[in-house]
PDB file of N, CA and C in Angstrom:
ATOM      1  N   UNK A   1      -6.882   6.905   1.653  1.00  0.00           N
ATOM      2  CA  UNK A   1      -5.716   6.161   1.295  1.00  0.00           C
ATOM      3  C   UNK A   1      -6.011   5.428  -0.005  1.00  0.00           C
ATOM      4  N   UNK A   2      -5.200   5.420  -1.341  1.00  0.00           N
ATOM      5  CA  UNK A   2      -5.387   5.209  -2.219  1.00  0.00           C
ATOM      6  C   UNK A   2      -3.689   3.874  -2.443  1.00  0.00           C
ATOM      7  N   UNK A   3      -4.227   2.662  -2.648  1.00  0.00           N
ATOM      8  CA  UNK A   3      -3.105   1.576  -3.012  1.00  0.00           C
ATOM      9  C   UNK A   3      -3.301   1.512  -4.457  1.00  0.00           C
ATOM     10  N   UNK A   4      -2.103   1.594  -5.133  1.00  0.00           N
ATOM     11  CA  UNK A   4      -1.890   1.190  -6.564  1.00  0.00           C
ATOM     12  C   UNK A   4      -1.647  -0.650  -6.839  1.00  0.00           C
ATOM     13  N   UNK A   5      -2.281  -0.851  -7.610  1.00  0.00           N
ATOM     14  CA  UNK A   5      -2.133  -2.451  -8.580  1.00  0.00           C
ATOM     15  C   UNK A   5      -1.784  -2.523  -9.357  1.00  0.00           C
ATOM     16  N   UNK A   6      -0.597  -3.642  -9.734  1.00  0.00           N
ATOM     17  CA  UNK A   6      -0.171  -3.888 -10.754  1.00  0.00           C
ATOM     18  C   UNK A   6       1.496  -3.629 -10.681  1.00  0.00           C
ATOM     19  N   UNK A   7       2.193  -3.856  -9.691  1.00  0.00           N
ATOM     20  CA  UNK A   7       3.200  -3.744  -8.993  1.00  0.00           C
ATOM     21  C   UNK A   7       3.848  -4.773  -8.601  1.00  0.00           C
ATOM     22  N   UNK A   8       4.381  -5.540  -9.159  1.00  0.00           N
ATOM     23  CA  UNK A   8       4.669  -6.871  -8.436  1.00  0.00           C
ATOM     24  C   UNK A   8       5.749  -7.045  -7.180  1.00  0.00           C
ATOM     25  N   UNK A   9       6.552  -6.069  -7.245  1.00  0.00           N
ATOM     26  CA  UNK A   9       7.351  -6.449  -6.204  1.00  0.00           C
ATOM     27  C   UNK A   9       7.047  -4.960  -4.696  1.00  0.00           C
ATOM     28  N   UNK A  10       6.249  -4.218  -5.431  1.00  0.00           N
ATOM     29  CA  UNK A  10       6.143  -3.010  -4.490  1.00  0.00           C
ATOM     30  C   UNK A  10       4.565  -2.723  -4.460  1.00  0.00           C
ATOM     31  N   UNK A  11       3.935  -1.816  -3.300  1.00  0.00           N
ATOM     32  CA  UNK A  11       2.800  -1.635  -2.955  1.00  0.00           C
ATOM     33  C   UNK A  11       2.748  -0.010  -2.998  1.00  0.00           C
ATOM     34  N   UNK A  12       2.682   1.068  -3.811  1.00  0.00           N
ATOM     35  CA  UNK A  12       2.535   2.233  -3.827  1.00  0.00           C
ATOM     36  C   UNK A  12       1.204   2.514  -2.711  1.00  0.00           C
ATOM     37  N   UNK A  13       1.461   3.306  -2.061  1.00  0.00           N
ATOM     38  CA  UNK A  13       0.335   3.884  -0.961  1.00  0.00           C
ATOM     39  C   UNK A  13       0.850   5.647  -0.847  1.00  0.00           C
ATOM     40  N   UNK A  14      -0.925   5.973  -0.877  1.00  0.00           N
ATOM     41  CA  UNK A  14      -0.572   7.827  -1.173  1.00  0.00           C
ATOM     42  C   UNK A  14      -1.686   8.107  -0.395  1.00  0.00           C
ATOM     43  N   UNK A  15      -2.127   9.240  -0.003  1.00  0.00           N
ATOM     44  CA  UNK A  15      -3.257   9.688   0.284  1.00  0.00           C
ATOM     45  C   UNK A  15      -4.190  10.328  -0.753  1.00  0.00           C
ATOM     46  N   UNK A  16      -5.179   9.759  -0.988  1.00  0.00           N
ATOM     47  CA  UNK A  16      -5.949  10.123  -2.258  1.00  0.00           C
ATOM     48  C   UNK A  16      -6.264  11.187  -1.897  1.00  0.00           C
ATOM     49  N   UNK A  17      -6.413  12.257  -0.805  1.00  0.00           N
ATOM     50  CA  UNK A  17      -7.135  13.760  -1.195  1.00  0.00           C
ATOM     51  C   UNK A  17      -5.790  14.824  -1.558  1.00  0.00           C
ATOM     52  N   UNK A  18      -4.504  14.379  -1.749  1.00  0.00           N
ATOM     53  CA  UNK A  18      -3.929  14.722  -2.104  1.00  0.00           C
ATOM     54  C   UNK A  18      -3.082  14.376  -3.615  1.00  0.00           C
ATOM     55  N   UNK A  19      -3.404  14.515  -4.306  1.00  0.00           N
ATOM     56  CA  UNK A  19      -3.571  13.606  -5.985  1.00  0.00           C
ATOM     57  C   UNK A  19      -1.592  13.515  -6.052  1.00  0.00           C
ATOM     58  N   UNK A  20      -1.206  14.529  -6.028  1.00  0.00           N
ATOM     59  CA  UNK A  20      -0.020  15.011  -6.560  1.00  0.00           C
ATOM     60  C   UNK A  20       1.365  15.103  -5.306  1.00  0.00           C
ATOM     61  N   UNK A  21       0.669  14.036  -4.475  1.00  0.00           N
ATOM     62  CA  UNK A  21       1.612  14.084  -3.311  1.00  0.00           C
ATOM     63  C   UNK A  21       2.023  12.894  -3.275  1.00  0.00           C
ATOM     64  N   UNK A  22       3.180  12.762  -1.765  1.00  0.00           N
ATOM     65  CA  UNK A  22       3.970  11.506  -2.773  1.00  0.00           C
ATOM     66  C   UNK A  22       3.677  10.107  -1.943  1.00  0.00           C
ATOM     67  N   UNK A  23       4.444   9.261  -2.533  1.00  0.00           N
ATOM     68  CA  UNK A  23       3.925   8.147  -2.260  1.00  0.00           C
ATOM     69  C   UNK A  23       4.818   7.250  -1.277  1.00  0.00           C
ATOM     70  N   UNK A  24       3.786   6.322  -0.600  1.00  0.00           N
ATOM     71  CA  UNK A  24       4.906   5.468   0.128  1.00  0.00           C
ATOM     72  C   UNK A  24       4.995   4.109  -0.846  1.00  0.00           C
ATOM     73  N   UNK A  25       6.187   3.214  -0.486  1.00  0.00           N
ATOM     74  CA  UNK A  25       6.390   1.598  -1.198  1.00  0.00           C
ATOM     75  C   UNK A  25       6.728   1.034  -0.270  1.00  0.00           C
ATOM     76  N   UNK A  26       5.882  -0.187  -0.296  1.00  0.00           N
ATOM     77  CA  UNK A  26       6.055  -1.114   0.639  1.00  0.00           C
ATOM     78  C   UNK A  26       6.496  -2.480   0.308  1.00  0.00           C
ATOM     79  N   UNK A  27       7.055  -3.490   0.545  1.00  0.00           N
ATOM     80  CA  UNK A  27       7.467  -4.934   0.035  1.00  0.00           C
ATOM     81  C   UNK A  27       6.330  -5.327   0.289  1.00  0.00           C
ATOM     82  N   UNK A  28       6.012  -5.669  -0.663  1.00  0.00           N
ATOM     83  CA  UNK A  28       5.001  -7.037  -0.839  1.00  0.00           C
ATOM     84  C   UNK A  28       4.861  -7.722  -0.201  1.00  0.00           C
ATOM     85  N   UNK A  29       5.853  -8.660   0.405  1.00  0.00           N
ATOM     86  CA  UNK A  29       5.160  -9.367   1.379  1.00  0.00           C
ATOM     87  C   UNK A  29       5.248  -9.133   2.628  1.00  0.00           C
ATOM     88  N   UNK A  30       5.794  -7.542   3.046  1.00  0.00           N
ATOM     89  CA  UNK A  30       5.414  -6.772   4.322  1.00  0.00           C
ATOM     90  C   UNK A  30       4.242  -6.564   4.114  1.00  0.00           C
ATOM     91  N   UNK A  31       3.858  -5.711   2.940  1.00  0.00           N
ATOM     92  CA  UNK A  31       2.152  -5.645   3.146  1.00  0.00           C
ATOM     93  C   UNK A  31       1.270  -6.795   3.229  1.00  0.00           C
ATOM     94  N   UNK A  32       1.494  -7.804   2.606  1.00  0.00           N
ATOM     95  CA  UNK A  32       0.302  -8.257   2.771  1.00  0.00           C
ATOM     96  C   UNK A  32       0.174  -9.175   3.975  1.00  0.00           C
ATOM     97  N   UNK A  33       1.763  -9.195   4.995  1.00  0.00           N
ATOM     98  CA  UNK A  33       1.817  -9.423   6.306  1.00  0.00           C
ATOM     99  C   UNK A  33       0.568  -8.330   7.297  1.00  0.00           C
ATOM    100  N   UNK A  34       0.929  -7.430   6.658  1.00  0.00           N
ATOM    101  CA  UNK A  34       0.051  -6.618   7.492  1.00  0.00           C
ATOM    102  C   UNK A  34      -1.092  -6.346   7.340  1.00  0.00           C
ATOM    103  N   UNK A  35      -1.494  -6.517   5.892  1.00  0.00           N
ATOM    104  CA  UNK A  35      -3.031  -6.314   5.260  1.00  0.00           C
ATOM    105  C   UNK A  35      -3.816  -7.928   6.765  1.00  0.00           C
ATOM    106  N   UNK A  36      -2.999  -8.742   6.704  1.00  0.00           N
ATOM    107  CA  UNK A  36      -3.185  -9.891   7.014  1.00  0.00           C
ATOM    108  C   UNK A  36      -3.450  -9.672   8.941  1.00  0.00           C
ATOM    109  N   UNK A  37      -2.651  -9.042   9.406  1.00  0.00           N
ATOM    110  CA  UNK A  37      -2.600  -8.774  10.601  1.00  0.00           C
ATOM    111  C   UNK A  37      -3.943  -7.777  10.886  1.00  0.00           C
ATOM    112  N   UNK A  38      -4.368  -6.972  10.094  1.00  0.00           N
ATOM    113  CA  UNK A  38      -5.644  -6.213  10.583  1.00  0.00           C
ATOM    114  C   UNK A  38      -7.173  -6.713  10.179  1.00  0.00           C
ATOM    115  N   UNK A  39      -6.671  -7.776   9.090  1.00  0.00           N
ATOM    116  CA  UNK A  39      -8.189  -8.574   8.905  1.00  0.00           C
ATOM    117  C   UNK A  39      -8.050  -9.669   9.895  1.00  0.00           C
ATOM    118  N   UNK A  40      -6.541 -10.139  10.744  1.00  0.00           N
ATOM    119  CA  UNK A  40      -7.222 -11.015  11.924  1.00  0.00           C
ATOM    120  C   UNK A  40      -7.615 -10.498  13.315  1.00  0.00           C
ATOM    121  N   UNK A  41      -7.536  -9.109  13.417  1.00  0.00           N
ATOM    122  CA  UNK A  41      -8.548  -7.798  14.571  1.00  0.00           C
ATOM    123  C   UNK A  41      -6.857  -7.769  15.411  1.00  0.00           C
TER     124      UNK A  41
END
């Protein structure tokens, strides 16, 4: 899983062994709700 930076209002997410495939976008502060939810287990 490959996340792009530099996005301010969106979170590009792709699968990196696939270079040329497509991507998901996520709200910002859904992700980092959730980035948040799996670093507290």
């Amino acid at each position: 899983m490959e996340v792009a930076d530099g996005f301010p209002a969106v979170v590009p997410v792709r699968d990196s062994k696939v270079l040329h495939g497509p991507a998901l976008y996520f709200d910002a502060v859904s992700w980092a709700a959730f980035i948040g939810e799996l670093k507290a287990g």
